[in-house]
Protein backbone atom coordinates (compact mmCIF):
# COMPACT_ATOMS: atom_id res chain seq x y z
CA UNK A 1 25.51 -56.48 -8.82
CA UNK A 2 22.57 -58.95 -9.41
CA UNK A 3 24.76 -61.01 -10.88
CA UNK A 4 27.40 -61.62 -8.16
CA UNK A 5 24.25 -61.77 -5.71
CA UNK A 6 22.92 -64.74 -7.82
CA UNK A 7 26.48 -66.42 -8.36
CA UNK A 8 26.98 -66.34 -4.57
CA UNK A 9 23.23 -67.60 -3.52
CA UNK A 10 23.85 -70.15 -5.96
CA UNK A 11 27.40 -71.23 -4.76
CA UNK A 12 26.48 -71.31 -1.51
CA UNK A 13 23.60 -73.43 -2.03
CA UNK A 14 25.91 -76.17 -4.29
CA UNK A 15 28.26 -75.93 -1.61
CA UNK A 16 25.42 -76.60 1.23
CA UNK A 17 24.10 -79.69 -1.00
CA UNK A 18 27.81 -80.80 -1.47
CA UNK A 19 28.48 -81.11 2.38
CA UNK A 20 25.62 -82.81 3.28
CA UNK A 21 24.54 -85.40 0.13
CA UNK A 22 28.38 -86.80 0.34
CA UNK A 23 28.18 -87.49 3.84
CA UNK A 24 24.91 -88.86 3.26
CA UNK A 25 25.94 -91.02 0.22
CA UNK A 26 28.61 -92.76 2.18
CA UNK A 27 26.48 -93.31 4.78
CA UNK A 28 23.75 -95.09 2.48
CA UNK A 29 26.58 -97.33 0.99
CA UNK A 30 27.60 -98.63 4.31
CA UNK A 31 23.87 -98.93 5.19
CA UNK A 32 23.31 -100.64 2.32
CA UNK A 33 26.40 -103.27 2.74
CA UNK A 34 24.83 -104.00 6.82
CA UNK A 35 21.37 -104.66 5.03
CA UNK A 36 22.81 -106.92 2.41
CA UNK A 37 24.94 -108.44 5.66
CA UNK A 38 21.93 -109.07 7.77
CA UNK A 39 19.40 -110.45 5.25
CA UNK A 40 22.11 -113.38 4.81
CA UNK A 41 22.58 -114.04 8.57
CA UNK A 42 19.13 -114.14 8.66
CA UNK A 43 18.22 -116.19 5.75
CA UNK A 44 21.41 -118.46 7.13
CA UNK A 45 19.75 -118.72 10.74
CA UNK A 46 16.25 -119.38 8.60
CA UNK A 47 17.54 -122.54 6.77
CA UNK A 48 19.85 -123.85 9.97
CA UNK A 49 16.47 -123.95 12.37
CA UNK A 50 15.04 -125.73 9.43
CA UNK A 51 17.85 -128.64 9.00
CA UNK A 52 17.34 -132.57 10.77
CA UNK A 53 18.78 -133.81 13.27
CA UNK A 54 20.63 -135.73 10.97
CA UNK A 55 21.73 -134.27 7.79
CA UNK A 56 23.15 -136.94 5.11
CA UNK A 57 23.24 -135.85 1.34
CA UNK A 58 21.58 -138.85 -0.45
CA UNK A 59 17.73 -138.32 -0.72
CA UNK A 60 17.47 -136.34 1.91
CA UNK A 61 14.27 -134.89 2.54
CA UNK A 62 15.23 -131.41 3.16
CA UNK A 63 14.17 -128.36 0.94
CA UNK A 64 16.31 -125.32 1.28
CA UNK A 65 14.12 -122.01 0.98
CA UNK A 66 13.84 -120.18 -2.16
CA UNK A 67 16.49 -117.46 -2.47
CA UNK A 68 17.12 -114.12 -4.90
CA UNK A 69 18.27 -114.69 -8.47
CA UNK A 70 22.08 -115.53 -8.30
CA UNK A 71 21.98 -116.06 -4.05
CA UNK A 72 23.42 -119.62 -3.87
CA UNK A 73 22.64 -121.12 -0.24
CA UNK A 74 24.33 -124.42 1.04
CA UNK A 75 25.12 -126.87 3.63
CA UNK A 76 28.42 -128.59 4.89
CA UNK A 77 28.74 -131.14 7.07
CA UNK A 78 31.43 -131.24 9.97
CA UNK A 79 33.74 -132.82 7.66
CA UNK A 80 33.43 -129.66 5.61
CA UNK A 81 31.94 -131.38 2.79
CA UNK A 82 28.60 -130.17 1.02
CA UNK A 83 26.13 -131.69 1.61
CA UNK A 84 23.15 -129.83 0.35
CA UNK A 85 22.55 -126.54 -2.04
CA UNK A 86 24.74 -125.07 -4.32
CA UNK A 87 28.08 -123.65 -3.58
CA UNK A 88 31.87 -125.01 -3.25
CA UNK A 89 32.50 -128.80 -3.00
CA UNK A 90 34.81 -128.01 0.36
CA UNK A 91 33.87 -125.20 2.65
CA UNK A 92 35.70 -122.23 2.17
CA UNK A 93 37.69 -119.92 4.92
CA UNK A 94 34.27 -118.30 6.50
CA UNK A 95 32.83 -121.87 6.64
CA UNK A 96 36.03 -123.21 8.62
CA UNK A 97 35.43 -120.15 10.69
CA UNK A 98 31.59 -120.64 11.56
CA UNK A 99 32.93 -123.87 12.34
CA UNK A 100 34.09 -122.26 16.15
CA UNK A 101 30.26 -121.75 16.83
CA UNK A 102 30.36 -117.99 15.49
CA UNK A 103 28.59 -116.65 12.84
CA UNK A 104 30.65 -114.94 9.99
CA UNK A 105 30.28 -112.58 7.19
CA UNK A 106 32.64 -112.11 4.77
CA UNK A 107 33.33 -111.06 1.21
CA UNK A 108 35.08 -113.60 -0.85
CA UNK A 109 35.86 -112.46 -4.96
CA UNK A 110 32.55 -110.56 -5.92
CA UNK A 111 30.03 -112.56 -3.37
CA UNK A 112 29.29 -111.50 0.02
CA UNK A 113 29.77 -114.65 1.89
CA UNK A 114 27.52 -115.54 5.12
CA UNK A 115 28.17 -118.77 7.39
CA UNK A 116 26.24 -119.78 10.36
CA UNK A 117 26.77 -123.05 12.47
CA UNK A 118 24.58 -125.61 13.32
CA UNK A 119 23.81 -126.42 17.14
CA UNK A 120 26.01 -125.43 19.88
CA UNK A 121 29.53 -123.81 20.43
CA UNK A 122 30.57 -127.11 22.10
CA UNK A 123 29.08 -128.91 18.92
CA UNK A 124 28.50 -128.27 15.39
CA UNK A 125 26.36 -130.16 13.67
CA UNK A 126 26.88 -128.54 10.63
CA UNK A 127 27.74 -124.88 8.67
CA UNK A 128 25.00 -123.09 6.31
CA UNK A 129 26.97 -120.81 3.61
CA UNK A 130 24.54 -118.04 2.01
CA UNK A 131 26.68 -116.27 -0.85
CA UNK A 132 24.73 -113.25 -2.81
CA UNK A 133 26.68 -110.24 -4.97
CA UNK A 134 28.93 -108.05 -3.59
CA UNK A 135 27.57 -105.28 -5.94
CA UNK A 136 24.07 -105.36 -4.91
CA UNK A 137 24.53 -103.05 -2.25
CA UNK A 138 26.67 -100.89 -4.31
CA UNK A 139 23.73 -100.88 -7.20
CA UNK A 140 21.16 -99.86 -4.83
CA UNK A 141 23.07 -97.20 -3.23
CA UNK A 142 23.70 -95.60 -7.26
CA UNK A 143 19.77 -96.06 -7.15
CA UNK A 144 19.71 -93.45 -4.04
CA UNK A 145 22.25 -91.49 -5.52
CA UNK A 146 20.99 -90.44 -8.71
CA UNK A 147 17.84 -89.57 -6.60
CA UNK A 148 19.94 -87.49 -4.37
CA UNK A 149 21.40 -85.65 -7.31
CA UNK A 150 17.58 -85.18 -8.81
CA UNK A 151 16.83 -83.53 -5.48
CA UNK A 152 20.14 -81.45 -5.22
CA UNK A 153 19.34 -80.09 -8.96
CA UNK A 154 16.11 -79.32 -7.31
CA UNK A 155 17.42 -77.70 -4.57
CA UNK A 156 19.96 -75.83 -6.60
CA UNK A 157 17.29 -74.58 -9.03
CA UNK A 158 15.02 -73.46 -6.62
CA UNK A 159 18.05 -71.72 -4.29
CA UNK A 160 18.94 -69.87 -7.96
CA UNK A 161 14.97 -68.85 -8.07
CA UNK A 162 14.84 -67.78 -4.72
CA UNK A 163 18.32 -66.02 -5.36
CA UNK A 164 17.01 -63.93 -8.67
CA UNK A 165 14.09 -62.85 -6.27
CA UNK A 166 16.81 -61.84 -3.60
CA UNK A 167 19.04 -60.14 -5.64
CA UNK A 168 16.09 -57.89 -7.40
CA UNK A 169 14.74 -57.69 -4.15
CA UNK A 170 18.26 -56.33 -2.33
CA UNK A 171 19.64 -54.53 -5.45
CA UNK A 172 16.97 -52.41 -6.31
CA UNK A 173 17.55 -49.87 -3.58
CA UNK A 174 21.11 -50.21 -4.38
CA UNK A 175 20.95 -49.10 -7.60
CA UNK A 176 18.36 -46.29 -6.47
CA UNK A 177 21.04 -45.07 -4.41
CA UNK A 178 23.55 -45.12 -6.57
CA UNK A 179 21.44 -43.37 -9.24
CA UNK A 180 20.23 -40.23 -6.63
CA UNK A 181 23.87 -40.00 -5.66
CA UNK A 182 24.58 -39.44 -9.38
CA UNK A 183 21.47 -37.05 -9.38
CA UNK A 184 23.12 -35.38 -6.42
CA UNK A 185 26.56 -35.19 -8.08
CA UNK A 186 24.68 -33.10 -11.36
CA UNK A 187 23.35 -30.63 -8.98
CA UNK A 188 20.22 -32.21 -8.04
CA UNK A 189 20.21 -31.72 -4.08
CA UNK A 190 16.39 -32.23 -3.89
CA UNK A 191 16.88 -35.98 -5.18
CA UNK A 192 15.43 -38.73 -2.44
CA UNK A 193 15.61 -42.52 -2.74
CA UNK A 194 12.37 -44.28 -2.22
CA UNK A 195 11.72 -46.30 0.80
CA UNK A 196 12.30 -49.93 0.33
CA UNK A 197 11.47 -51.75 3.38
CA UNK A 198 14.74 -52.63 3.81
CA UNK A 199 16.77 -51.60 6.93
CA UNK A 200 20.11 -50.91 5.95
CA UNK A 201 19.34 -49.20 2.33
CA UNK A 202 16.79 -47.28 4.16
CA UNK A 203 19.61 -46.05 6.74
CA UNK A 204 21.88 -45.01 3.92
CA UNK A 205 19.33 -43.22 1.63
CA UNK A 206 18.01 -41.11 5.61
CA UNK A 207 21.75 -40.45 5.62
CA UNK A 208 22.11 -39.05 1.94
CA UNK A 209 19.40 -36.89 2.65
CA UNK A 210 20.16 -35.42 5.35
CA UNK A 211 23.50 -35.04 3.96
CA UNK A 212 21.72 -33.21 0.83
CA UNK A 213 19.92 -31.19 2.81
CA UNK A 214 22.78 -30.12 4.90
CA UNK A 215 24.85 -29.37 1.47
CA UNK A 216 21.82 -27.36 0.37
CA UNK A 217 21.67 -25.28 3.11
CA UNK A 218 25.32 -23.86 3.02
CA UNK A 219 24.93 -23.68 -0.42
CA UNK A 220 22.26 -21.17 -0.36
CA UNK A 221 23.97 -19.55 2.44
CA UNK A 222 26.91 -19.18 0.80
CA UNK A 223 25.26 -17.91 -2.60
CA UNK A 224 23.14 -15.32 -0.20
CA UNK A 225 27.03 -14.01 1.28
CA UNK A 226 27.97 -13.79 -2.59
CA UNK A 227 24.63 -11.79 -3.45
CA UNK A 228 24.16 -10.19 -0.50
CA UNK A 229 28.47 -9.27 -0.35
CA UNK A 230 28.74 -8.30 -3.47
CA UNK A 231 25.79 -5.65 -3.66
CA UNK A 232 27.23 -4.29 0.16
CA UNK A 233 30.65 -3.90 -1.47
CA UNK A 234 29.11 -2.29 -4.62
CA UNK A 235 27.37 0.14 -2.57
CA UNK A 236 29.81 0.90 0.06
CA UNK A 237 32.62 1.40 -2.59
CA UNK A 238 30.50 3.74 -4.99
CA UNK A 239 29.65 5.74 -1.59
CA UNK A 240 33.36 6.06 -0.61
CA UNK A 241 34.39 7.14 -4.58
CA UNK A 242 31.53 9.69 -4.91
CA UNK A 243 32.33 10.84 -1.66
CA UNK A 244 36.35 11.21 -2.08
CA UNK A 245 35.71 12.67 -5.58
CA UNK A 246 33.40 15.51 -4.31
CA UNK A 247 36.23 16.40 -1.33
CA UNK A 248 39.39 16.31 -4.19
CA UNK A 249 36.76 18.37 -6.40
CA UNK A 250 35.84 21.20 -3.84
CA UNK A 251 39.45 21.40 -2.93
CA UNK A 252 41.47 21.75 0.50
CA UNK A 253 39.54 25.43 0.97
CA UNK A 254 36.35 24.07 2.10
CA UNK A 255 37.95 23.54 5.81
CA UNK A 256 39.18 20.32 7.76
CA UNK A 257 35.68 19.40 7.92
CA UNK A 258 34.67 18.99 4.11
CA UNK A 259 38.55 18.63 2.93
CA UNK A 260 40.23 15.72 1.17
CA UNK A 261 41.12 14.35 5.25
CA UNK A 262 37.64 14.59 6.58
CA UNK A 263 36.51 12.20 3.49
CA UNK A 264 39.57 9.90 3.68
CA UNK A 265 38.90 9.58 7.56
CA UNK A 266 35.01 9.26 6.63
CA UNK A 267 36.44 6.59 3.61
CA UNK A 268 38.15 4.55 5.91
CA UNK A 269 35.23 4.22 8.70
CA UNK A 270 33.19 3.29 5.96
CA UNK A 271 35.57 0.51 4.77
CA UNK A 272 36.37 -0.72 8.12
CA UNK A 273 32.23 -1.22 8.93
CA UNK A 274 32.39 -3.23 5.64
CA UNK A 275 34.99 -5.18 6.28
CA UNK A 276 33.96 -6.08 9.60
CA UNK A 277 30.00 -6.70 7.68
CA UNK A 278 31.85 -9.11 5.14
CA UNK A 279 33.82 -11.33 7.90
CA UNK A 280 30.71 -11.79 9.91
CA UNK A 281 28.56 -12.52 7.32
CA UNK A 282 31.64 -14.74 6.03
CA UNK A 283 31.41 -16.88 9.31
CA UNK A 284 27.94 -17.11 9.39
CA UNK A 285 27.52 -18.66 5.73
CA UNK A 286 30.18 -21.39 6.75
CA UNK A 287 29.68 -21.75 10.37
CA UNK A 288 27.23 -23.84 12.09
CA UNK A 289 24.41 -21.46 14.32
CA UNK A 290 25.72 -20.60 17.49
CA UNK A 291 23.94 -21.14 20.98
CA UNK A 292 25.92 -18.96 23.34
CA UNK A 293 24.73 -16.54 26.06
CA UNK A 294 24.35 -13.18 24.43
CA UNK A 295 25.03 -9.65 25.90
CA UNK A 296 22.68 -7.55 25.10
CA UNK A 297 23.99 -4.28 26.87
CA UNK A 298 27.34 -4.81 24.65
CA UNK A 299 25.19 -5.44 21.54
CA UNK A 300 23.43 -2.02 22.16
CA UNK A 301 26.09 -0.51 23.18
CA UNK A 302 27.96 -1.50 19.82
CA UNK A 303 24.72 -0.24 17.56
CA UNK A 304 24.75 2.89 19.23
CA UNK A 305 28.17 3.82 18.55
CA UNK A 306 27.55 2.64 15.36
CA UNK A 307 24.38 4.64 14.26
CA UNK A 308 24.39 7.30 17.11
CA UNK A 309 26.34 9.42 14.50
CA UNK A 310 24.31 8.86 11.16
CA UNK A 311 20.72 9.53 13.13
CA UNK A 312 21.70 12.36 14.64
CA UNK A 313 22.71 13.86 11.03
CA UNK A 314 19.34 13.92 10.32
CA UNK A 315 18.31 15.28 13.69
CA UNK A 316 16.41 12.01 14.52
CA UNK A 317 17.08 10.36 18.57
CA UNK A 318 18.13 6.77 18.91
CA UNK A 319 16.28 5.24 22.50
CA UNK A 320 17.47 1.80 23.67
CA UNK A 321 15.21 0.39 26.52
CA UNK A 322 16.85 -3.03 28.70
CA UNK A 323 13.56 -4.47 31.01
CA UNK A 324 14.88 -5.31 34.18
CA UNK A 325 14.64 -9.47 34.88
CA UNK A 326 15.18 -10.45 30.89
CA UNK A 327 15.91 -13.82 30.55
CA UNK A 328 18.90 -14.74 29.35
CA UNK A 329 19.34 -14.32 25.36
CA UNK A 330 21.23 -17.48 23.13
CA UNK A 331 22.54 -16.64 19.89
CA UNK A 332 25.26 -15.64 17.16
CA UNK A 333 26.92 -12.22 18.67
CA UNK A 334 28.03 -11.91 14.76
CA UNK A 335 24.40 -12.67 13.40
CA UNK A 336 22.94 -10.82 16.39
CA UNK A 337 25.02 -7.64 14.90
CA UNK A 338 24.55 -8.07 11.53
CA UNK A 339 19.81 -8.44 12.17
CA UNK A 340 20.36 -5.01 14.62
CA UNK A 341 22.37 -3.60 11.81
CA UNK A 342 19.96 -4.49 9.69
CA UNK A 343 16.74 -3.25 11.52
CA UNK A 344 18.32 -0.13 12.50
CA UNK A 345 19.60 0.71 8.87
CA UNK A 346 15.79 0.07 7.50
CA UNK A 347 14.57 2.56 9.81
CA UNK A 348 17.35 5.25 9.56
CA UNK A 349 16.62 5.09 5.69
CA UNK A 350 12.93 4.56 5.49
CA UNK A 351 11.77 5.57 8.47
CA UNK A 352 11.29 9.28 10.45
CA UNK A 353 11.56 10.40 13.89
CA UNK A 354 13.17 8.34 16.96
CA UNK A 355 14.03 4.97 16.34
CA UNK A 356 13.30 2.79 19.67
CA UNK A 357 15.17 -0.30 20.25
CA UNK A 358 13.70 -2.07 23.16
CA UNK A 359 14.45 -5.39 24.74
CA UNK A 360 11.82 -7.46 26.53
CA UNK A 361 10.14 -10.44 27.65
CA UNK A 362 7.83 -12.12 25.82
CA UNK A 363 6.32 -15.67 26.60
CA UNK A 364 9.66 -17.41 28.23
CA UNK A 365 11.30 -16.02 25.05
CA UNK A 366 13.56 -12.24 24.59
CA UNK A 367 11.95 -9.99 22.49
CA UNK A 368 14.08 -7.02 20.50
CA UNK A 369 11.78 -4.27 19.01
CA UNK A 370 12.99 -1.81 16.87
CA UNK A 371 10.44 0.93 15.71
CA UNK A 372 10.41 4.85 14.20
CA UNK A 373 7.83 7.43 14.11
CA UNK A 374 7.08 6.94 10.37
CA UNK A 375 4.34 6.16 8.12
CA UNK A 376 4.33 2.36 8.15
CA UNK A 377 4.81 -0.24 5.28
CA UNK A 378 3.02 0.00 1.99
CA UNK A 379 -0.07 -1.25 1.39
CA UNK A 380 1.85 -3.37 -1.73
CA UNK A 381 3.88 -5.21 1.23
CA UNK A 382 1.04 -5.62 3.35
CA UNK A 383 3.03 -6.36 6.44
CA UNK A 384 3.46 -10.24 5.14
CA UNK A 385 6.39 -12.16 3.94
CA UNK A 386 6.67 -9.94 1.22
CA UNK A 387 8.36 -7.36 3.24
CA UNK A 388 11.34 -9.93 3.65
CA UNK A 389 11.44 -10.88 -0.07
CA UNK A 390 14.94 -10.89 -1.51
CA UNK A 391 13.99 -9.64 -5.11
CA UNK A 392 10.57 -7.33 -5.88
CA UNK A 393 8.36 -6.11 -3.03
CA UNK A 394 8.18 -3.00 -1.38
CA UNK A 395 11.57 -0.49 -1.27
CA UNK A 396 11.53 -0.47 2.67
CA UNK A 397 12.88 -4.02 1.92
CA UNK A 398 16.17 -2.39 0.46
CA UNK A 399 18.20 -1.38 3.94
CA UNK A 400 22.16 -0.93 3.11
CA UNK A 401 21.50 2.30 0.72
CA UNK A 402 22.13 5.94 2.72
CA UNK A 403 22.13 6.69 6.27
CA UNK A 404 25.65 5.05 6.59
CA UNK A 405 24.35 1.74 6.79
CA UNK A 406 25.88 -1.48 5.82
CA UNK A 407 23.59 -4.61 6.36
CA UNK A 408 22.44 -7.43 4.54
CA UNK A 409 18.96 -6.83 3.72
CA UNK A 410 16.15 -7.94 5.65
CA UNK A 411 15.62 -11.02 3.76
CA UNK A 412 18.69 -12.50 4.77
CA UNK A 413 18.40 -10.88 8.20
CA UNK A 414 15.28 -13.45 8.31
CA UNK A 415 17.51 -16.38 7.69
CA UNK A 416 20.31 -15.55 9.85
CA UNK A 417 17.19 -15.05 12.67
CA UNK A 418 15.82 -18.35 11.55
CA UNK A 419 19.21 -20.64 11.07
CA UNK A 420 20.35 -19.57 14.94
CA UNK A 421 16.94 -20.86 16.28
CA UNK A 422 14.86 -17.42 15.89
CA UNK A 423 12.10 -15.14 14.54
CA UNK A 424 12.06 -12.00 12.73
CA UNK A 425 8.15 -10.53 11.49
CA UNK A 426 6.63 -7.21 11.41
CA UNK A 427 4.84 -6.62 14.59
CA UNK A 428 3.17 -3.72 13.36
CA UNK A 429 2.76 -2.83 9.80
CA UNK A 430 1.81 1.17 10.40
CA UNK A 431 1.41 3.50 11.89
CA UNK A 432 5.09 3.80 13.75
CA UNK A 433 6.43 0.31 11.96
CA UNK A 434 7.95 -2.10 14.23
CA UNK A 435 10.06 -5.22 13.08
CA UNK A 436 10.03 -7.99 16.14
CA UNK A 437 13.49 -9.92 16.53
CA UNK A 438 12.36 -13.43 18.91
CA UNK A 439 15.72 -14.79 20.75
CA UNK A 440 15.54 -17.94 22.44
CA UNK A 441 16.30 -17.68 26.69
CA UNK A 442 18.41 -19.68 28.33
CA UNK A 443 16.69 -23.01 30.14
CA UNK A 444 18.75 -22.34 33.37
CA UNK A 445 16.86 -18.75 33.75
CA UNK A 446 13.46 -19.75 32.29
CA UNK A 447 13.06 -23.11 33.22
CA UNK A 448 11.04 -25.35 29.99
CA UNK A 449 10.62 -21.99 28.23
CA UNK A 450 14.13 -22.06 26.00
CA UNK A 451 11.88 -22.74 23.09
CA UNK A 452 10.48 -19.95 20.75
CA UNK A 453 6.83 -20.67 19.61
């Protein structure tokens, strides 16, 4: 690429010199041919204010003024005769003409021929001929062009310096680019180009990484679905095997209520939550986060139908609590889902006594809490980010196992909170847990206060 920069610089600078020293030569020759045209007028008019009155050619008096090597200067008389200097016997066509009372230049062979009359249009006395080379003004304007051509080679060599500068100068970032793309295209997403002062590379290499960053993200949302999927689906489909070998083991005798059609019915529920776990999660790896109004009556109404059943198996309540004038929520209804599902799973299978979902206010932002009656989180977890590690940690992080649930973990139950504009923390690490779910609120029913601290 350097290479093409410099052959172009250098091109365009040849061309640039072209159009203007050609031009410029031409217009030194013909400068040159005027100046050689003039100085023989003039030293013409010079030696005709100098003649007599009379001119005669024997003895005469008069001394012509010295001239340039091979400039011959002479004077004819009326008859056309010479009469003085050096030049043709008989005056030649531009003395016949400066014999109408007009100067005239003309060239004649290879000499640049100037005549200028005597005295007066009415009458001339006599005609003084000034002859020089034709190819003086062509020698002097070689002179200027060989210096024209030194300074062009000048001004191509420093255009090619200047260009070599340039074309470091603009390819560098190019190649930077190119080479973090192909850092990029290994795997390396966390690849940046330097800033190089430049506008436009700059704009390009902001774009690629925002680009990379964007690519990263659904990356490690999609390899949290695959993670996250696959240990739901392992889970959910050793529950339903155990659970349809025990019914074919104990027989049809056991009643309709522990037979081989209570467990298929129980089998298929089971499935169906799963399913419906794997296409929301599904969207929400490859979809961007939602804003939407969210309906939180239907989104406790939906967990309570949901866990109503599995709670009450272990003779534990389930309380949701609406504050009257709640802003209005934004979010994901699928994300929204899957973090309740989440929550309430955690506490059905690590926590005791009635689990309390309640839904409130809190600074210009809606507030979910969902909290049991048990002991609290370990002192290992401490309450901190390690409670919403994916691998290690305490085993109140593990949330999908028992009670019927299916969720995602409350790791990823972070990120979903945190990719649709959210916050999910522990409130209260123990006594009576509680995990705090932030939603932002609508701007058009809390005016300025949309935003979540």
């Amino acid at each position: 690429m350097r290479r093409r920069i410099l052959r172009a610089t250098v091109l365009a600078v040849a061309c640039a010199v072209l159009l203007f020293a050609l031009p410029l030569g031409l217009a030194a020759l013909r400068l040159y041919q005027q100046d050689e045209e003039q100085e023989a007028q003039s030293l013409g008019e010079q030696v005709a204010l100098s003649l007599p009155e009379r001119i005669t050619g024997g003895g005469d008096p008069v001394e012509l003024p010295p001239a340039e090597p091979g400039t011959d200067i002479a004077v004819y008389g009326p008859d056309g005769r010479r009469v003085l200097g050096t030049g043709p016997d008989r005056g030649d066509a531009p003395v016949r003409d400066a014999e109408a009372g007009r100067a005239v230049t003309r060239q004649i062979g290879d000499s640049l021929v100037a005549a200028v009359p005597v005295g007066g249009s009415e009458q001339v006395r006599a005609v003084v001929r000034v002859a020089s080379p034709a190819s003086e003004p062509l020698r002097r304007a070689v002179l200027t062009w060989v210096a024209m051509l030194a300074l062009a080679a000048v001004a191509v060599g420093v255009g090619a310096l200047l260009a070599v500068r340039s074309s470091r100068r603009l390819a560098r970032p190019l190649e930077q680019l190119a080479g973090v793309a192909r850092e990029m295209e290994g795997g390396d997403l966390a690849a940046r180009a330097e800033p190089s002062g430049l506008p436009e590379p700059d704009a390009v290499g902001r774009a690629l990484a925002r680009a990379a960053a964007r690519i990263d993200e659904l990356l490690r949302r999609e390899r949290a679905f695959s993670a996250d999927a696959s240990h739901q689906l392992r889970t959910a489909l050793t529950g339903v095997r155990l659970e349809l070998e025990m019914s074919l083991a104990a027989g049809r005798d056991a009643g309709p209520d522990a037979g081989p059609d209570a467990a298929v019915r129980s089998a298929l529920a089971q499935l169906e939550r799963m399913e419906a776990t794997l296409d929301d999660l599904l969207a929400l790896a490859r979809d961007v986060p939602e804003r939407e109004p969210l309906d939180l009556t239907a989104l406790f109404a939906r967990a309570e139908e949901d866990w109503h059943g599995p709670l009450a198996a272990q003779g534990r309540r389930l309380d949701f609590r609406i504050d009257d004038g709640l802003p209005q929520a934004l979010g994901s209804r699928r994300a929204a889902r899957q973090i309740l599902g989440v929550l309430l799973a955690n506490a059905a299978t690590h926590g005791r006594g009635t689990v309390t979902v309640h839904a409130k206010e809190m600074a210009g932002v809606v507030a979910v809490d969902v909290e049991d009656e048990g002991e609290g989180i370990p002192d290992t977890a401490g309450g901190g980010p390690d409670v919403f590690a994916r691998r290690g940690g305490a085993e109140r992080v593990r949330s999908s196992e028992g009670a019927g649930g299916h969720g995602i973990g409350l790791a990823l139950a972070r990120s979903l909170a945190e990719a649709e504009g959210g916050r999910l923390f522990v409130s209260r690490a123990r006594p009576r847990p509680r995990f705090t779910w932030l939603l932002a609120a609508s701007p058009d029913e809390e005016p300025g206060s949309s935003q979540l601290p």
